[in-house]
C-alpha atoms as a PDB file:
ATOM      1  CA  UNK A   1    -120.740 -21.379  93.244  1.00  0.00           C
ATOM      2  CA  UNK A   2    -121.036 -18.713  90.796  1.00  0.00           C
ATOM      3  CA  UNK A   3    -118.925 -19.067  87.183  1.00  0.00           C
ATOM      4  CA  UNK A   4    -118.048 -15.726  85.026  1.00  0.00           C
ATOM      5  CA  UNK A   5    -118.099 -16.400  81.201  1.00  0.00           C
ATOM      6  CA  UNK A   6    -116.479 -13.779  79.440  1.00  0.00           C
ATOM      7  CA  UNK A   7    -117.812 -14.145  75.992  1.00  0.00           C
ATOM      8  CA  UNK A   8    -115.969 -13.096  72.666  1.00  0.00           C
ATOM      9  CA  UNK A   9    -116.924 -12.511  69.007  1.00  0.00           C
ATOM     10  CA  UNK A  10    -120.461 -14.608  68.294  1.00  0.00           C
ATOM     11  CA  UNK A  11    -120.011 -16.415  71.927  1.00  0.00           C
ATOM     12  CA  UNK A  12    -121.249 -14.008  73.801  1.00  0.00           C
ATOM     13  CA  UNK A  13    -125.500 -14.874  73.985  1.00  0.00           C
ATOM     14  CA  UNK A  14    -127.169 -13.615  77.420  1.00  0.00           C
ATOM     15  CA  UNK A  15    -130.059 -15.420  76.037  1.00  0.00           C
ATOM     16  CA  UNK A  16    -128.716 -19.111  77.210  1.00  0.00           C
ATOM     17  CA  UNK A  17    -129.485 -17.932  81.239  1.00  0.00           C
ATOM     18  CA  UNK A  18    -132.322 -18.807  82.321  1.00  0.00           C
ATOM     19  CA  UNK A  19    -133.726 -16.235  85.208  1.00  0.00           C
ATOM     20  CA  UNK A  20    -131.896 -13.492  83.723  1.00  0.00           C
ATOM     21  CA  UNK A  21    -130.914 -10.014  84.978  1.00  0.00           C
ATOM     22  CA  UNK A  22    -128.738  -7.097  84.047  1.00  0.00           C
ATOM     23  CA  UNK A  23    -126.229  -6.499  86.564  1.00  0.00           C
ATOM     24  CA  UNK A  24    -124.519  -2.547  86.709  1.00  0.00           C
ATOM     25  CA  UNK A  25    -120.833  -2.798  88.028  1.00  0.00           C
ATOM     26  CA  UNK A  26    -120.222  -0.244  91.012  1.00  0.00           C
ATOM     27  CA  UNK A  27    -116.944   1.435  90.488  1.00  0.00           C
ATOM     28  CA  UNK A  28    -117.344   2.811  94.589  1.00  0.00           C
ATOM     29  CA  UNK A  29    -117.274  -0.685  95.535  1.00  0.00           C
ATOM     30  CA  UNK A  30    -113.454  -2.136  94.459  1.00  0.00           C
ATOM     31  CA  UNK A  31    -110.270  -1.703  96.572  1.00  0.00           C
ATOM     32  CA  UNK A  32    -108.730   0.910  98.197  1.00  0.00           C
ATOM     33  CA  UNK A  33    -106.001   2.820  95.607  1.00  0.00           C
ATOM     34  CA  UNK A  34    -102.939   4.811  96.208  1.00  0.00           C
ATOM     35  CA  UNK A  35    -104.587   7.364  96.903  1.00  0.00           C
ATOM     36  CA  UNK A  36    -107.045   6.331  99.654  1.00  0.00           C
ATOM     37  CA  UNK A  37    -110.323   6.300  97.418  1.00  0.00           C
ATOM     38  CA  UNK A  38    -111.747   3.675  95.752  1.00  0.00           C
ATOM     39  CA  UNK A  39    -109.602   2.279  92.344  1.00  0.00           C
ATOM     40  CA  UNK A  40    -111.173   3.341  89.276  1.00  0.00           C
ATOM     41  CA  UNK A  41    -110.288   1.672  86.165  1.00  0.00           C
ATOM     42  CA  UNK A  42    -113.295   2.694  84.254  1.00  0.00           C
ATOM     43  CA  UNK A  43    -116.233   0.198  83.405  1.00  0.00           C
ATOM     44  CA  UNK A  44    -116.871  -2.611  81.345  1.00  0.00           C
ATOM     45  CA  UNK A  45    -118.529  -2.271  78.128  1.00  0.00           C
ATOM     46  CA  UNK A  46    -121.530  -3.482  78.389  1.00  0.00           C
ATOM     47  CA  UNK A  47    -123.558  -5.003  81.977  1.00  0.00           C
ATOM     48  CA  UNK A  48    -123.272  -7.961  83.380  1.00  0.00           C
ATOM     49  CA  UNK A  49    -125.880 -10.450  82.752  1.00  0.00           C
ATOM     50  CA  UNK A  50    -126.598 -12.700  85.505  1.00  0.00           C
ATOM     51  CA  UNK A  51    -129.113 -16.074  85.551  1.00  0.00           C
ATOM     52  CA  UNK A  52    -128.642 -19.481  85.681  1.00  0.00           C
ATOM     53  CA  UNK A  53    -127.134 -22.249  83.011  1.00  0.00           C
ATOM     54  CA  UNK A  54    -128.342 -25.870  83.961  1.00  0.00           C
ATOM     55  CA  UNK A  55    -128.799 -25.036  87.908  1.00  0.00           C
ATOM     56  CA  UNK A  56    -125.628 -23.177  88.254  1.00  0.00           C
ATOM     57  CA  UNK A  57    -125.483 -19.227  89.033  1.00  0.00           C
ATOM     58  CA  UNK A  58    -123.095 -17.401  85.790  1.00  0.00           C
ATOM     59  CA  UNK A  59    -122.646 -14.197  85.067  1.00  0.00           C
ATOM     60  CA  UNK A  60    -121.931 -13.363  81.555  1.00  0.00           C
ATOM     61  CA  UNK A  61    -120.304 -10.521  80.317  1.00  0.00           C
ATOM     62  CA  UNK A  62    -119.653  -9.751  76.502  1.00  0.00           C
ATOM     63  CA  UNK A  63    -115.973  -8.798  75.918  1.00  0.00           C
ATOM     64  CA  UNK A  64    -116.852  -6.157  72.982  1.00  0.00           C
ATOM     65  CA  UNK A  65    -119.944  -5.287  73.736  1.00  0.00           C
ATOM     66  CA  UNK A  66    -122.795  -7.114  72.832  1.00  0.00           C
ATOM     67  CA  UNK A  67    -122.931  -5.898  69.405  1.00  0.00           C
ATOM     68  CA  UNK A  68    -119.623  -6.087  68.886  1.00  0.00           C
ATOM     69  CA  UNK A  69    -118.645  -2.175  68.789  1.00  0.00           C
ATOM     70  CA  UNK A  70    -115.363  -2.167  70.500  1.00  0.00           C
ATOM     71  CA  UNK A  71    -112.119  -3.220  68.930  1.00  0.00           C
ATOM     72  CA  UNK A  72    -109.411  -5.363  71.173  1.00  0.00           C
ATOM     73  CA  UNK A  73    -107.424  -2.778  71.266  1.00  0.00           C
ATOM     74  CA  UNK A  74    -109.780  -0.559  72.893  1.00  0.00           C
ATOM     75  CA  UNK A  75    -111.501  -2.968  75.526  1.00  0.00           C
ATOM     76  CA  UNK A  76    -111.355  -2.504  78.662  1.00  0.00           C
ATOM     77  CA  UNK A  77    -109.940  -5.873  80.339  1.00  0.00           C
ATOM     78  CA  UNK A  78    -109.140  -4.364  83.488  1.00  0.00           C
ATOM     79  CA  UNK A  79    -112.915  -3.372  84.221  1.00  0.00           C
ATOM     80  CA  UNK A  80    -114.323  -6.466  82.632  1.00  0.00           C
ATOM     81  CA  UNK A  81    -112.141  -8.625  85.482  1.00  0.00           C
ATOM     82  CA  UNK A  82    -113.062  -6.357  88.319  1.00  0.00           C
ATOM     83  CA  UNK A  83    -116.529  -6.381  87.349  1.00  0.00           C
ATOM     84  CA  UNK A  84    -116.550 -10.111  87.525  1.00  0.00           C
ATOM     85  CA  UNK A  85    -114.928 -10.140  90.624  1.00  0.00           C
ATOM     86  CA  UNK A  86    -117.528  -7.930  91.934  1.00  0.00           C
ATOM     87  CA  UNK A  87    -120.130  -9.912  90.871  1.00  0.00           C
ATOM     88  CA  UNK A  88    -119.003 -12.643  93.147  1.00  0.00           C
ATOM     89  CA  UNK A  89    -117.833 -15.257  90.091  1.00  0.00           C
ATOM     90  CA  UNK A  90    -115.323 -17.986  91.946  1.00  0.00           C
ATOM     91  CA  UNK A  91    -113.848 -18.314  88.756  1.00  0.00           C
ATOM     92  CA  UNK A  92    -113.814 -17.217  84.781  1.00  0.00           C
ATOM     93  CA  UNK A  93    -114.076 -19.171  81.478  1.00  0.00           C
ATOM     94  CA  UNK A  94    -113.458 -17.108  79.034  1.00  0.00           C
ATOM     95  CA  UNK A  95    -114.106 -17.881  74.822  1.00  0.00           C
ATOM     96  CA  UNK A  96    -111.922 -16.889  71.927  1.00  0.00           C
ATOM     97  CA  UNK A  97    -112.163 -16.995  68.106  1.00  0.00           C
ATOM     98  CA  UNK A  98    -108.539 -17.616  66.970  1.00  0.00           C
ATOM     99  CA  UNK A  99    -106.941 -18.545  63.699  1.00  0.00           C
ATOM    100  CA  UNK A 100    -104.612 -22.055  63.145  1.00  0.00           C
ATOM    101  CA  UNK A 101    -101.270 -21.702  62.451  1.00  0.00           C
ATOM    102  CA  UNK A 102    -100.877 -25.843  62.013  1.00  0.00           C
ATOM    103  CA  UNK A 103    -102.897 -28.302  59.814  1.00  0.00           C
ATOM    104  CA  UNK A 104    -103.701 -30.231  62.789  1.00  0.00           C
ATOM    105  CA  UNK A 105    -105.828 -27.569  64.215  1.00  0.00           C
ATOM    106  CA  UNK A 106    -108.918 -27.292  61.951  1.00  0.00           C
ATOM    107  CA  UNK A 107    -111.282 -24.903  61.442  1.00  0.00           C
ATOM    108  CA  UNK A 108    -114.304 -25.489  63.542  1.00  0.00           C
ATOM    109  CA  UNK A 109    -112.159 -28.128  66.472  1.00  0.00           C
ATOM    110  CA  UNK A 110    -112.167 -26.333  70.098  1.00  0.00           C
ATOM    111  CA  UNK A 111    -109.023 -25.948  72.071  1.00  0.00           C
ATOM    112  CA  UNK A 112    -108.104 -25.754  75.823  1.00  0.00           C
ATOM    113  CA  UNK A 113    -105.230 -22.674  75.461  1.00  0.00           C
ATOM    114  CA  UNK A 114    -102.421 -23.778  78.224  1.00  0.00           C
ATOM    115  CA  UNK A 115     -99.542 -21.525  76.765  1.00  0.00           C
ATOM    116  CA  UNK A 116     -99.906 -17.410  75.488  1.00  0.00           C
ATOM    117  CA  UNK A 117     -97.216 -15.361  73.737  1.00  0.00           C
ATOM    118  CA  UNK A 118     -98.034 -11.566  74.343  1.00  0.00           C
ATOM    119  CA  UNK A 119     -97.083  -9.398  70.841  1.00  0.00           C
ATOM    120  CA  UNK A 120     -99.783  -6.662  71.894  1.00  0.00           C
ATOM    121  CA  UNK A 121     -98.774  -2.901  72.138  1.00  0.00           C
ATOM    122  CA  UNK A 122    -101.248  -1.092  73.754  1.00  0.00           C
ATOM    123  CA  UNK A 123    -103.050  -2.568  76.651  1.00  0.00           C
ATOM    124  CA  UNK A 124    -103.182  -2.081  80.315  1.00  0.00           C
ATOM    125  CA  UNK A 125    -101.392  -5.096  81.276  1.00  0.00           C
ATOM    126  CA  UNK A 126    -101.398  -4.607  85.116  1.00  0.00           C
ATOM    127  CA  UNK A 127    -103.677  -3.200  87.988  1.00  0.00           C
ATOM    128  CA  UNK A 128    -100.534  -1.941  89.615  1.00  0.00           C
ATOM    129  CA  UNK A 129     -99.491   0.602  87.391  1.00  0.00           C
ATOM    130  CA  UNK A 130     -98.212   3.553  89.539  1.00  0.00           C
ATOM    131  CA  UNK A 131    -101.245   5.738  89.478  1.00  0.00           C
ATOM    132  CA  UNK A 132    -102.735   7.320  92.409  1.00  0.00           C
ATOM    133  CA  UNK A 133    -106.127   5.485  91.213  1.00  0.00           C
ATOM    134  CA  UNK A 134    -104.849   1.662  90.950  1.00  0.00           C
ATOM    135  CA  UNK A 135    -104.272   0.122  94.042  1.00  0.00           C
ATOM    136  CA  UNK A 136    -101.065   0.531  95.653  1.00  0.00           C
ATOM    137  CA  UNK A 137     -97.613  -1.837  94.520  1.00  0.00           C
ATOM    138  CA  UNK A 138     -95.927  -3.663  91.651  1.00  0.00           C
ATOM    139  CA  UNK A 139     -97.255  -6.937  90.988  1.00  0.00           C
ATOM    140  CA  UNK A 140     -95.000  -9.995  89.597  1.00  0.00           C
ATOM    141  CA  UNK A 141     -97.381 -12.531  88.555  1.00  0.00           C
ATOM    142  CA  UNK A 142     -95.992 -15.808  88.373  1.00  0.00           C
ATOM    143  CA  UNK A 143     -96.656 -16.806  84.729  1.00  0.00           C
ATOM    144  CA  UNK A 144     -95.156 -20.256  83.687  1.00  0.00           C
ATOM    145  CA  UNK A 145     -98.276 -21.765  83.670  1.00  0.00           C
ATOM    146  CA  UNK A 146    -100.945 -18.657  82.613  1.00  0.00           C
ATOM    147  CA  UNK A 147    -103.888 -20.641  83.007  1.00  0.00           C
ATOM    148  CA  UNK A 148    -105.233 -22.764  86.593  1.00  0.00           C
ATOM    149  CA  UNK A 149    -103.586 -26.101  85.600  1.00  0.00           C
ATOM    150  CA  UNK A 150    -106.142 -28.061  88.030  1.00  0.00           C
ATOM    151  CA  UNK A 151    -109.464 -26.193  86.250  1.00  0.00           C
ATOM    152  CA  UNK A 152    -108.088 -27.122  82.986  1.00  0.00           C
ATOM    153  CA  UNK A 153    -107.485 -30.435  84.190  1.00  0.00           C
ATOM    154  CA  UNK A 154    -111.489 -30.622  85.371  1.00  0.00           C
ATOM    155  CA  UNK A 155    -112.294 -29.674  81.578  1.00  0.00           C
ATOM    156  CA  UNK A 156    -109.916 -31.978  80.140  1.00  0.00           C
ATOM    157  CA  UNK A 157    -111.369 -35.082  82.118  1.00  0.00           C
ATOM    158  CA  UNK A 158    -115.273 -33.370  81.744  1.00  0.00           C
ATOM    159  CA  UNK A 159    -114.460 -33.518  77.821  1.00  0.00           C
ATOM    160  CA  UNK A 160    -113.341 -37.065  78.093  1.00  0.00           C
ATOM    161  CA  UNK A 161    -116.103 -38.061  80.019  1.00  0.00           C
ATOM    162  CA  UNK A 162    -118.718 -36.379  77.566  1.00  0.00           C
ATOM    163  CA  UNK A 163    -116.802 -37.855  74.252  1.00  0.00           C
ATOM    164  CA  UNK A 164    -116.497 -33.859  73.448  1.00  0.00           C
ATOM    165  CA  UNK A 165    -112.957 -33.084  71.448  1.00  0.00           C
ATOM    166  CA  UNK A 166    -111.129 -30.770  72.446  1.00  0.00           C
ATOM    167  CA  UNK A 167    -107.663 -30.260  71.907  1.00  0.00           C
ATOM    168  CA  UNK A 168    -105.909 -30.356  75.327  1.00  0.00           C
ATOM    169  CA  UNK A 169    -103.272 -27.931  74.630  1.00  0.00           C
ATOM    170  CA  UNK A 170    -102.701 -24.902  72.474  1.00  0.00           C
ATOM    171  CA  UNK A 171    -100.083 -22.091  72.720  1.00  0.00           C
ATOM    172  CA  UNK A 172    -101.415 -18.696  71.158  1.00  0.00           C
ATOM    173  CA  UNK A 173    -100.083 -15.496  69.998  1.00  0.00           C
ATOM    174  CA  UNK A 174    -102.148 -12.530  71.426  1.00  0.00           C
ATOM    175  CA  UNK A 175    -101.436  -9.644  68.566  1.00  0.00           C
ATOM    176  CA  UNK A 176    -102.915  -6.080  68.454  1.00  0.00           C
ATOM    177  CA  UNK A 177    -105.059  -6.025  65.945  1.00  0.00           C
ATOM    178  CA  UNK A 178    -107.590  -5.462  64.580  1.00  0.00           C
ATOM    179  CA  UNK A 179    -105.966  -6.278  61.730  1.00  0.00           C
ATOM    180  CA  UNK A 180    -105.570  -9.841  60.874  1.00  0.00           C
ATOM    181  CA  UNK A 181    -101.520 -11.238  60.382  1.00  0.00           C
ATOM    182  CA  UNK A 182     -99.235 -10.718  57.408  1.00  0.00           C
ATOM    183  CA  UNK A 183     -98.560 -14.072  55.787  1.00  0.00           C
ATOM    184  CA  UNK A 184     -94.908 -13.086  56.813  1.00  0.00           C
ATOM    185  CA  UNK A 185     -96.052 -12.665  60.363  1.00  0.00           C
ATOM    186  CA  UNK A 186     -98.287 -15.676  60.125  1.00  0.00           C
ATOM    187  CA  UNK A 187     -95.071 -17.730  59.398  1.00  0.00           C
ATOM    188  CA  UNK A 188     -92.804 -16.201  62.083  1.00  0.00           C
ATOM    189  CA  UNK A 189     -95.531 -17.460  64.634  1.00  0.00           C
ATOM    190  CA  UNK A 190     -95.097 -20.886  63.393  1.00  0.00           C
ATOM    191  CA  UNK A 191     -91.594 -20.635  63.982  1.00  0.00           C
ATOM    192  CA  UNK A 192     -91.822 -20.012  67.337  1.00  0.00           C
ATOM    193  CA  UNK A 193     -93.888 -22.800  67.658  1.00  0.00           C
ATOM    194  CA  UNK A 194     -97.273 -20.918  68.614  1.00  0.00           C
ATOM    195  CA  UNK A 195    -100.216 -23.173  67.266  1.00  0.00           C
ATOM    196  CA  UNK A 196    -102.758 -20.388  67.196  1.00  0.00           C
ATOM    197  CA  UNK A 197    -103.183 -16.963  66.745  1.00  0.00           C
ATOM    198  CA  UNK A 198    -105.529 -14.425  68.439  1.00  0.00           C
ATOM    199  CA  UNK A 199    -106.014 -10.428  69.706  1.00  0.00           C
ATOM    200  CA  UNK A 200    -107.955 -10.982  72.640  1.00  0.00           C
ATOM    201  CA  UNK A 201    -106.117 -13.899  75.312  1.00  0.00           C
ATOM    202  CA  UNK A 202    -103.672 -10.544  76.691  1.00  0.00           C
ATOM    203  CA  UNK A 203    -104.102  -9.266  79.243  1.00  0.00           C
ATOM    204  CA  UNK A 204    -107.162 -11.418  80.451  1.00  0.00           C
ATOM    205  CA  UNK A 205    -104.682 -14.185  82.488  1.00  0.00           C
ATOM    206  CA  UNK A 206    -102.714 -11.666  83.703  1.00  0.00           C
ATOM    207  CA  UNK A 207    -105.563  -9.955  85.234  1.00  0.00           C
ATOM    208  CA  UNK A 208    -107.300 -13.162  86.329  1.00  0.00           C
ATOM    209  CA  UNK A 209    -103.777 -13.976  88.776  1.00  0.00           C
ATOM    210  CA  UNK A 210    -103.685 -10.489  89.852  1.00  0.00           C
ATOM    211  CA  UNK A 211    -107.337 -11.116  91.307  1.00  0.00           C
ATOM    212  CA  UNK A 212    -106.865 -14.369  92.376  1.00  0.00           C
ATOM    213  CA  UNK A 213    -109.822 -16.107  90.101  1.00  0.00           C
ATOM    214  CA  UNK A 214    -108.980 -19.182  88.366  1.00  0.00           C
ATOM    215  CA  UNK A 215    -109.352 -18.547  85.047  1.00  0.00           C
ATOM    216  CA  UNK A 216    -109.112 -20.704  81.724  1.00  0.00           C
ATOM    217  CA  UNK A 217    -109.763 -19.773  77.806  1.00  0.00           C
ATOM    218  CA  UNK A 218    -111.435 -22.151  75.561  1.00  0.00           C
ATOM    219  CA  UNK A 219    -110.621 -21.061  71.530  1.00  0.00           C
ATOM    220  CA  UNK A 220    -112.344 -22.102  68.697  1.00  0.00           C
ATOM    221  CA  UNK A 221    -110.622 -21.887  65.112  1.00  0.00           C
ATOM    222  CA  UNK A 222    -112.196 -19.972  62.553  1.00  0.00           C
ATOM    223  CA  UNK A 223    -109.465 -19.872  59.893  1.00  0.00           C
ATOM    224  CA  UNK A 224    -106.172 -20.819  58.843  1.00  0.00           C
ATOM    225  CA  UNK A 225    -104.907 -16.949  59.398  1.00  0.00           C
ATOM    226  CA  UNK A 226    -102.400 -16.314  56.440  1.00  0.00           C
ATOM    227  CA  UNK A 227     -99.352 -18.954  56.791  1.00  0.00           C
ATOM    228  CA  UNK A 228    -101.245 -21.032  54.129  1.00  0.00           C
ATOM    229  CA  UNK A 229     -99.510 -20.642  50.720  1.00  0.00           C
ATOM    230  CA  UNK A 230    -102.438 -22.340  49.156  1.00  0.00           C
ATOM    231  CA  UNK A 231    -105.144 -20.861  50.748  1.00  0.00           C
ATOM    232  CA  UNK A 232    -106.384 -17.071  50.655  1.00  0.00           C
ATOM    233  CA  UNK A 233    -105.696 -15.209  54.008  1.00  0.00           C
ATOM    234  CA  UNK A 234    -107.993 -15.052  56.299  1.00  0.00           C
ATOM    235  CA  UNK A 235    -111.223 -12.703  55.982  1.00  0.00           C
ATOM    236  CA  UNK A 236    -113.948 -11.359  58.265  1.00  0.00           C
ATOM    237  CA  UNK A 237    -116.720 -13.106  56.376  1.00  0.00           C
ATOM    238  CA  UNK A 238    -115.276 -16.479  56.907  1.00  0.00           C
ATOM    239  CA  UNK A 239    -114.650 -15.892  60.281  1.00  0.00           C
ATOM    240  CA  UNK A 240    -118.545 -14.747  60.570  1.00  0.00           C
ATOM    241  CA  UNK A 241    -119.764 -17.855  58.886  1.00  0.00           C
ATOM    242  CA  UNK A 242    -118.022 -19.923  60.562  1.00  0.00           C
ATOM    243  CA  UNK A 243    -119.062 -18.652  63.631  1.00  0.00           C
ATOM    244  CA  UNK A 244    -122.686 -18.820  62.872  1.00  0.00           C
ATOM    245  CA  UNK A 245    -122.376 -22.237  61.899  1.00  0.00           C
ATOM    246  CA  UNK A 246    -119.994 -23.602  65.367  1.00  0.00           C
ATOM    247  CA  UNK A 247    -121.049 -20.707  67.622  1.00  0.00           C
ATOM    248  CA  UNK A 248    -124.438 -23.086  68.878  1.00  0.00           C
ATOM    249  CA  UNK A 249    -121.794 -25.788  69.408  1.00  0.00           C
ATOM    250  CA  UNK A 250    -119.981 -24.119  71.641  1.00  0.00           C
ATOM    251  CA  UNK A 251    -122.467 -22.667  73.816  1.00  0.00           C
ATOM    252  CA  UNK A 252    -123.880 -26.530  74.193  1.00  0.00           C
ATOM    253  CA  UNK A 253    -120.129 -27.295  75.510  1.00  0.00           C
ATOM    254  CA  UNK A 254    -120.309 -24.828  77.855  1.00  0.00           C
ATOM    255  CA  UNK A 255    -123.846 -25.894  78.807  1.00  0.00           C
ATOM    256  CA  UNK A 256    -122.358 -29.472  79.711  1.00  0.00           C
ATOM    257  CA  UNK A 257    -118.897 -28.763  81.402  1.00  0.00           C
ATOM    258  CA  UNK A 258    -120.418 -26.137  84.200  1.00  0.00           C
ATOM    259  CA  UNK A 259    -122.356 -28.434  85.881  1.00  0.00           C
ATOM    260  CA  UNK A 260    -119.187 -30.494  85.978  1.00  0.00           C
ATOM    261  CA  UNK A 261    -116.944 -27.630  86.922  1.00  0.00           C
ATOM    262  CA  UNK A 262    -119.789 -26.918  89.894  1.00  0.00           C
ATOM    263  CA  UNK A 263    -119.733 -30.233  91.013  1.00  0.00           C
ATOM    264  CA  UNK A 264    -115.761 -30.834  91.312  1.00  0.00           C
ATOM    265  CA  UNK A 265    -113.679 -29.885  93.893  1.00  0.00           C
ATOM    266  CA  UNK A 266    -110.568 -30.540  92.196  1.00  0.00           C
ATOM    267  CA  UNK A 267    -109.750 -27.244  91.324  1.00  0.00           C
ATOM    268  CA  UNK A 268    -110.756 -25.832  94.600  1.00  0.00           C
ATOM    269  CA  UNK A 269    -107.330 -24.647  96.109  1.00  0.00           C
ATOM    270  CA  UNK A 270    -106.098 -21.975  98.710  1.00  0.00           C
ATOM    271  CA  UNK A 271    -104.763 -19.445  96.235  1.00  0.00           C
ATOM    272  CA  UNK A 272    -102.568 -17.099  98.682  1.00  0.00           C
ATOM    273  CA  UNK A 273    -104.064 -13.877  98.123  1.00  0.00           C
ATOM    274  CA  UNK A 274    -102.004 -10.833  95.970  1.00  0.00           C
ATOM    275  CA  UNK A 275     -98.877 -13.709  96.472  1.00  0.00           C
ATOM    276  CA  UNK A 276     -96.747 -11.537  93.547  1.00  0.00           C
ATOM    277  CA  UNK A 277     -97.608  -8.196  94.945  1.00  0.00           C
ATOM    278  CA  UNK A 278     -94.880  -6.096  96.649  1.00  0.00           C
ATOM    279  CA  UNK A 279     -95.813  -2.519  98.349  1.00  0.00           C
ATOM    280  CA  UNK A 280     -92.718  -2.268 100.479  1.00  0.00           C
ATOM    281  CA  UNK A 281     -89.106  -1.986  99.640  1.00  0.00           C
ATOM    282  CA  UNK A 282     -87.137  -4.942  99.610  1.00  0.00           C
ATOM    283  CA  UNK A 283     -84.682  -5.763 102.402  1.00  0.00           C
ATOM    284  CA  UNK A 284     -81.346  -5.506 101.613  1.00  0.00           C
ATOM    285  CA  UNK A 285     -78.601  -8.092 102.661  1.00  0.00           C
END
């Protein structure tokens, strides 16, 4: 068993792995492409670090870099997920610092995202894209559900069991960025019903189905983004201080629930490999 953390902005601390070692992602080593070499979709932005968190093998790898130096616009998701793939992970948690679009949601509570709604612009969205350097086909990924239901259901009962809260459910906006939302955007999203709002949770499930690695993203809320009328719009120093003041709590979450995850088979399921992949044309009636 061997879990992939894909950290994001102050949750991304090789130093929690005990027996650690820097890991450099091999671009000759992925799948065969269109064109009959090896797919190259560039490389992560920073090496993998692997080691061990409470007897369990993880590999962590930090979204922007580990000083932060890359916006979301400009990361490159598609290398990040093939590198964890390559590194053997059976499955990816990833962390997000996201803003609350609803009272309920606090600044500071940690929620288990179940739902996404994709306003990005600019991002690779798909492995299959047509070039002689991605691997071969169009991909339909089944979606309704963008997270694995049954490894959110082992963190929802691991929560319980620990006396941990977590919201259960959460539907985010994934925007652009890196600028934060308009307080008429911020409003819109309520409208739609979105509870949170974030740049980073696009493409990352998308990716995760078109590997076949259960995958599930665990937000934390810095702010109240900009809906509030009586409250200033959100700002990158209170997003900083939050997250030195919550980032240790998270990291002690995720120090408790993968143990749990490693012991549980309940999310162990035959996942039929590239099931939404076609590279043939369709028969016609």
């Amino acid at each position: 068993m061997k879990i992939g953390i894909l950290g994001g902005t102050g949750l991304d601390d090789p130093d929690i792995l005990l027996t650690r070692s820097e890991l450099v992602f091999d671009k000759s080593a992925t799948r065969t492409a269109a064109n009959g070499l090896p797919a190259d979709y560039g490389e992560p932005l920073d090496n993998l670090v692997s080691g061990v968190i409470e007897g369990v093998e993880c590999v962590i790898l930090a979204r922007h870099g580990r000083q932060h130096q890359w916006n979301p616009s400009n990361v490159n998701y598609r290398a990040n997920f093939l590198a964890l793939k390559q590194a053997g992970c059976d499955l990816v948690i990833a962390t997000h610092s996201v803003g609350s679009l609803v009272e309920e949601y606090k600044p500071r509570d940690f929620i288990l995202l179940d739902q996404v709604i994709d306003r990005t612009q600019k991002r690779n969205l798909t492995y299959y894209d047509n070039k002689d350097t991605s691997f071969k086909g169009v991909y339909h990924a089944s979606f309704g559900d963008p997270y694995d239901t049954k490894l959110r259901q082992v963190i929802i009962d691991s929560s319980e069991e620990l006396g941990f809260p977590l919201h259960q459910t959460g539907t985010c906006v994934a925007i652009e960025g890196p600028r934060f939302s308009s307080r008429a955007e911020s409003l819109m999203f309520k409208q739609w019903g979105a509870n949170l709002v974030g740049m980073t949770q696009v493409p990352e499930a998308q990716l995760a189905k078109e590997l076949n690695l259960p995958f599930i993203a665990i937000a934390m809320v810095t702010d109240y983004d900009a809906w509030k009328q009586d409250a200033k719009p959100v700002t990158v120093e209170e997003i900083v201080k939050t997250l030195r003041s919550n980032g240790d709590k998270m990291i002690k979450f995720l120090k408790r629930i993968i143990p749990m995850i490693a012991a549980s088979n309940d999310w162990k399921v035959e996942t039929k490999a590239d099931e939404g992949l076609i590279t043939r044309p369709l028969p016609t009636e």
